[in-house]
N, C-alpha and C. Protein backbone atom coordinates (compact mmCIF):
# COMPACT_ATOMS: atom_id res chain seq x y z
N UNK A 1 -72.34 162.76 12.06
CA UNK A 1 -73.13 162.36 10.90
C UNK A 1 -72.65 161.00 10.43
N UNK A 2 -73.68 159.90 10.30
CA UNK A 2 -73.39 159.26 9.48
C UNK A 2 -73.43 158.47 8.12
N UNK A 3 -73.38 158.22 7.68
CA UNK A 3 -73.60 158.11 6.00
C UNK A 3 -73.42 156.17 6.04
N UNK A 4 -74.78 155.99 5.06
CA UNK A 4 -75.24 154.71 5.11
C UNK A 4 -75.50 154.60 3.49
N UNK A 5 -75.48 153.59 2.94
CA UNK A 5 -75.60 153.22 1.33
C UNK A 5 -76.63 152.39 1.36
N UNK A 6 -78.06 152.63 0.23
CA UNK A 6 -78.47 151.44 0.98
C UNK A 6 -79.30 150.97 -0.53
N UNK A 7 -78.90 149.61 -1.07
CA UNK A 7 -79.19 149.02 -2.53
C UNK A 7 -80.98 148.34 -2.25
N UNK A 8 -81.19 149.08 -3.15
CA UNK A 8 -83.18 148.19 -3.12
C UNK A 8 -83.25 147.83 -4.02
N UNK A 9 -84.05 146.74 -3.84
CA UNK A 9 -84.70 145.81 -4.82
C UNK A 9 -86.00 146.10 -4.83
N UNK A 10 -86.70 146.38 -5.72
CA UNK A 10 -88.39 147.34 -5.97
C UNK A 10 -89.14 145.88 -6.75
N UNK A 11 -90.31 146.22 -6.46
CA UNK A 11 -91.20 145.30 -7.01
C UNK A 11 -91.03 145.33 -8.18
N UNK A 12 -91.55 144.79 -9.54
CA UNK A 12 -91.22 144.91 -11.21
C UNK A 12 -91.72 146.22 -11.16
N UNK A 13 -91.66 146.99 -12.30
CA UNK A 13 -92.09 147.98 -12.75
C UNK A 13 -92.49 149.44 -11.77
N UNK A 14 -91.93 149.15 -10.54
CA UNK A 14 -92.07 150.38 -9.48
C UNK A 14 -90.52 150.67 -8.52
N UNK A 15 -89.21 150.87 -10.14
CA UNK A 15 -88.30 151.40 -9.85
C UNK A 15 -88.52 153.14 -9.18
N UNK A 16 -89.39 153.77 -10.34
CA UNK A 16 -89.24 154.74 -10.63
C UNK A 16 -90.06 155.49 -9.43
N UNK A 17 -91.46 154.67 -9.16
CA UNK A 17 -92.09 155.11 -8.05
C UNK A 17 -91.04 155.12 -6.62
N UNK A 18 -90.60 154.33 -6.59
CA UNK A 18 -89.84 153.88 -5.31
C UNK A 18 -88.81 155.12 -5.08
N UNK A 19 -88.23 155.08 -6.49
CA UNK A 19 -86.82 156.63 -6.23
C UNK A 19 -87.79 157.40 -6.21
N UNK A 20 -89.11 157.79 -6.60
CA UNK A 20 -89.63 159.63 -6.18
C UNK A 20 -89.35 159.48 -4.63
N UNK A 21 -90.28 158.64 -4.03
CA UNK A 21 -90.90 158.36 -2.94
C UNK A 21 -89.36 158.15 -1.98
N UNK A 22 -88.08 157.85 -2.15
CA UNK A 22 -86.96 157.92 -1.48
C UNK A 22 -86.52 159.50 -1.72
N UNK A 23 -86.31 160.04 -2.78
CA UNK A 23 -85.67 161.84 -2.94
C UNK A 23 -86.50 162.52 -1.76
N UNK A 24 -87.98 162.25 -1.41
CA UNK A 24 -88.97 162.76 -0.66
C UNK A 24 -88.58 162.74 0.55
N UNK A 25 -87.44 161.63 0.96
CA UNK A 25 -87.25 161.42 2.32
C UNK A 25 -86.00 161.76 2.96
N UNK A 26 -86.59 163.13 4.20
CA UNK A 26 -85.61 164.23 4.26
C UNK A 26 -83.64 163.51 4.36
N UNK A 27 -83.27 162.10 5.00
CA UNK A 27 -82.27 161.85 5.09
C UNK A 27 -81.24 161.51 3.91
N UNK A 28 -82.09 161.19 2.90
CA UNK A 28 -81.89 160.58 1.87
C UNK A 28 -81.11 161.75 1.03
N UNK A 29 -79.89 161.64 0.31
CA UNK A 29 -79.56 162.53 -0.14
C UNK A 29 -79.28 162.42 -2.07
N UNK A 30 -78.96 160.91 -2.20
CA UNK A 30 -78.91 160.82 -3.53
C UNK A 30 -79.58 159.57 -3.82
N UNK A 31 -80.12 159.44 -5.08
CA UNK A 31 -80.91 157.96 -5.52
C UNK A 31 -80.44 158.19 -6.70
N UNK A 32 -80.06 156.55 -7.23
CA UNK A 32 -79.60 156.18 -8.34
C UNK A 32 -80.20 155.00 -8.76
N UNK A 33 -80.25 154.98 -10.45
CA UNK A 33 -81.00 153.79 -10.71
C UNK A 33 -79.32 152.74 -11.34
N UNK A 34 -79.20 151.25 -10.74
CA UNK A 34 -78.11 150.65 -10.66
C UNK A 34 -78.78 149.25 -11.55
N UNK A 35 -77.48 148.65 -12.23
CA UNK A 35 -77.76 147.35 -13.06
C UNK A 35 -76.96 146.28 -12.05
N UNK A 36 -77.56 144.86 -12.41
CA UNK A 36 -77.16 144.18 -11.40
C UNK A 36 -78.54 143.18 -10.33
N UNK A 37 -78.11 143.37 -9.22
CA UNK A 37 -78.89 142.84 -8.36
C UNK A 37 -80.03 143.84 -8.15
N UNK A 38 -79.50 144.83 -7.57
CA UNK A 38 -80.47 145.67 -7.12
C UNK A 38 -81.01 146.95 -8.04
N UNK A 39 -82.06 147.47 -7.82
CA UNK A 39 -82.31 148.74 -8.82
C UNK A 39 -82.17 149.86 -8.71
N UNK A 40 -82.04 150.27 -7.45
CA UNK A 40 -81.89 151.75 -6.65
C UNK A 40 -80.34 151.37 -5.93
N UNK A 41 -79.87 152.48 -5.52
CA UNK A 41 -78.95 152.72 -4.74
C UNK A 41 -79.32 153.94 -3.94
N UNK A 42 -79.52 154.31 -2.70
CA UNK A 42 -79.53 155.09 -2.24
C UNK A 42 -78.67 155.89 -1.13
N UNK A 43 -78.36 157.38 -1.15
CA UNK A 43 -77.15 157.65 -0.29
C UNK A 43 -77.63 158.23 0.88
N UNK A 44 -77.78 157.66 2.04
CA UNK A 44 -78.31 158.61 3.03
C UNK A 44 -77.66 159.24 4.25
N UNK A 45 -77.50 160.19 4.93
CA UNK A 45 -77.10 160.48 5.85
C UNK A 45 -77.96 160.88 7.29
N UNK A 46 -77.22 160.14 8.23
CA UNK A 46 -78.40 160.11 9.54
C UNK A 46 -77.24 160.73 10.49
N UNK A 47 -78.13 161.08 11.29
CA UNK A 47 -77.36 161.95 12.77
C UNK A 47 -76.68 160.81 13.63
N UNK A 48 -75.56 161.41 13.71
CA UNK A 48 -74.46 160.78 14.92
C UNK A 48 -75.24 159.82 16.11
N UNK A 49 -75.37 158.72 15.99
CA UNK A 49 -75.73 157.64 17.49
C UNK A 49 -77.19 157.62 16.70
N UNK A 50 -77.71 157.48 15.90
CA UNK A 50 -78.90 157.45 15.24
C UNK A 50 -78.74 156.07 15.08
N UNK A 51 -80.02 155.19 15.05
CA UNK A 51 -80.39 153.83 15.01
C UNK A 51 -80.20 153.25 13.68
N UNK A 52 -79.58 153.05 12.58
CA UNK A 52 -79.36 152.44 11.16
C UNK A 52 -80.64 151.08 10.95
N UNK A 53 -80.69 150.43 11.67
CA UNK A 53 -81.43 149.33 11.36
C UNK A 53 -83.13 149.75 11.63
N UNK A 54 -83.31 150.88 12.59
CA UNK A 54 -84.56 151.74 12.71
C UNK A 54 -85.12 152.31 11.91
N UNK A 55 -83.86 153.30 11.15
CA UNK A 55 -84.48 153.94 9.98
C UNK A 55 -84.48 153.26 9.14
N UNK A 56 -83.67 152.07 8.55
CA UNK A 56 -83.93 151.20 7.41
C UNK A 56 -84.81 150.80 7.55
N UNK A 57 -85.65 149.46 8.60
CA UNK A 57 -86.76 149.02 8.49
C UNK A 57 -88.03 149.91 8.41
N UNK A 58 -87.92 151.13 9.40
CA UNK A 58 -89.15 152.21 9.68
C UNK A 58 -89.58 153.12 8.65
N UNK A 59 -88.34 153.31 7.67
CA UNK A 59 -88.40 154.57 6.83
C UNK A 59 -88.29 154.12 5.21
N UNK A 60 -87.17 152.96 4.96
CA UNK A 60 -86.65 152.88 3.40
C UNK A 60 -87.74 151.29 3.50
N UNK A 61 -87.54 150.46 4.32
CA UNK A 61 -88.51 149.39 3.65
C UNK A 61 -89.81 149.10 3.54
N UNK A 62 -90.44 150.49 4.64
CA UNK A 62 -91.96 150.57 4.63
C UNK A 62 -92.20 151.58 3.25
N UNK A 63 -91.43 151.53 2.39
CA UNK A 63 -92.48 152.51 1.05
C UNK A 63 -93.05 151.65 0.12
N UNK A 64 -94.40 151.31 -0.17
CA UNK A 64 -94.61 151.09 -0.64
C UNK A 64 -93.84 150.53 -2.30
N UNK A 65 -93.39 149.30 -2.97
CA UNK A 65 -92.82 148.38 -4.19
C UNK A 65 -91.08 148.23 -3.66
N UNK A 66 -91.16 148.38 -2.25
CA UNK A 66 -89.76 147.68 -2.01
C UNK A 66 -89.86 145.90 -1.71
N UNK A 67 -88.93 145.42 -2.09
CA UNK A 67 -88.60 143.82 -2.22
C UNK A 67 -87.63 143.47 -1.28
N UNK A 68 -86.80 144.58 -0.92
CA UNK A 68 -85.67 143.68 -0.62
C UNK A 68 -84.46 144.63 -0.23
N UNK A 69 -84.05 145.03 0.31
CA UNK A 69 -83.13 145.85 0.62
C UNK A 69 -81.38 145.23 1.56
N UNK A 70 -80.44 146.03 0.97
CA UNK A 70 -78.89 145.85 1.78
C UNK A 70 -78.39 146.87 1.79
N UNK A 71 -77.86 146.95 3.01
CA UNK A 71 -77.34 148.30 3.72
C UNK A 71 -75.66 148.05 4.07
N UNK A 72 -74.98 149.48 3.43
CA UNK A 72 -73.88 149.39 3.93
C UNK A 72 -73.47 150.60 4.44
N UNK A 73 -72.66 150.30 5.65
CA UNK A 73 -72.13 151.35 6.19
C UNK A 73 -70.94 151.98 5.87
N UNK A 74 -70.24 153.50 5.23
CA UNK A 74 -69.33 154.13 4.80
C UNK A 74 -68.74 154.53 6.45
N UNK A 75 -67.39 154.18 6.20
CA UNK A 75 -66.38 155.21 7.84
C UNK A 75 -65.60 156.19 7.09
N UNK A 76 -65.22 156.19 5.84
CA UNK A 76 -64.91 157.25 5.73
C UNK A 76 -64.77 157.86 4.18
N UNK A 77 -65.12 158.83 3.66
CA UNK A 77 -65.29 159.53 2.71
C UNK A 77 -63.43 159.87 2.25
N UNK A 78 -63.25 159.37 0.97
CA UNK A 78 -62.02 160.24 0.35
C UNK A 78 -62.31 161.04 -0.58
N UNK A 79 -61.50 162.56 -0.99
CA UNK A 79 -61.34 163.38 -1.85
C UNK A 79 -62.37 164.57 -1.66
């Protein structure tokens, strides 16, 4: 399993649409609304040897009021 972080930037006023429309999407495990650069944070987890830059472009930047997205990769979880 691997676990990917991934910060969006949403069109004005389609934060809120954007997080339904990410909770909806089975990899996706947590969405948060963040101050700063970006407006979402999202926590996702994808299967072992799974493509990261596939599902980002194919899955999180094709939803409809995304702007802009950065992806980071977690190696390892503490506590």
């Amino acid at each position: 399993m691997q676990t990917i972080f991934v910060m969006i930037k949403c069109d004005l006023g389609k934060a809120y649409e954007v997080a339904d429309a990410l909770v909806e999407t089975e990899q996706v495990s947590e969405v948060h609304s963040t101050s700063g650069q970006y407006d979402l944070l999202a926590k996702c987890y994808l299967e072992a040897g799974a493509d990261i830059g596939h599902f980002v472009t194919e899955t999180i930047q094709k939803l409809p009021g995304i702007k802009d997205t950065f992806t980071l990769i977690a190696f390892k979880a503490f506590g």
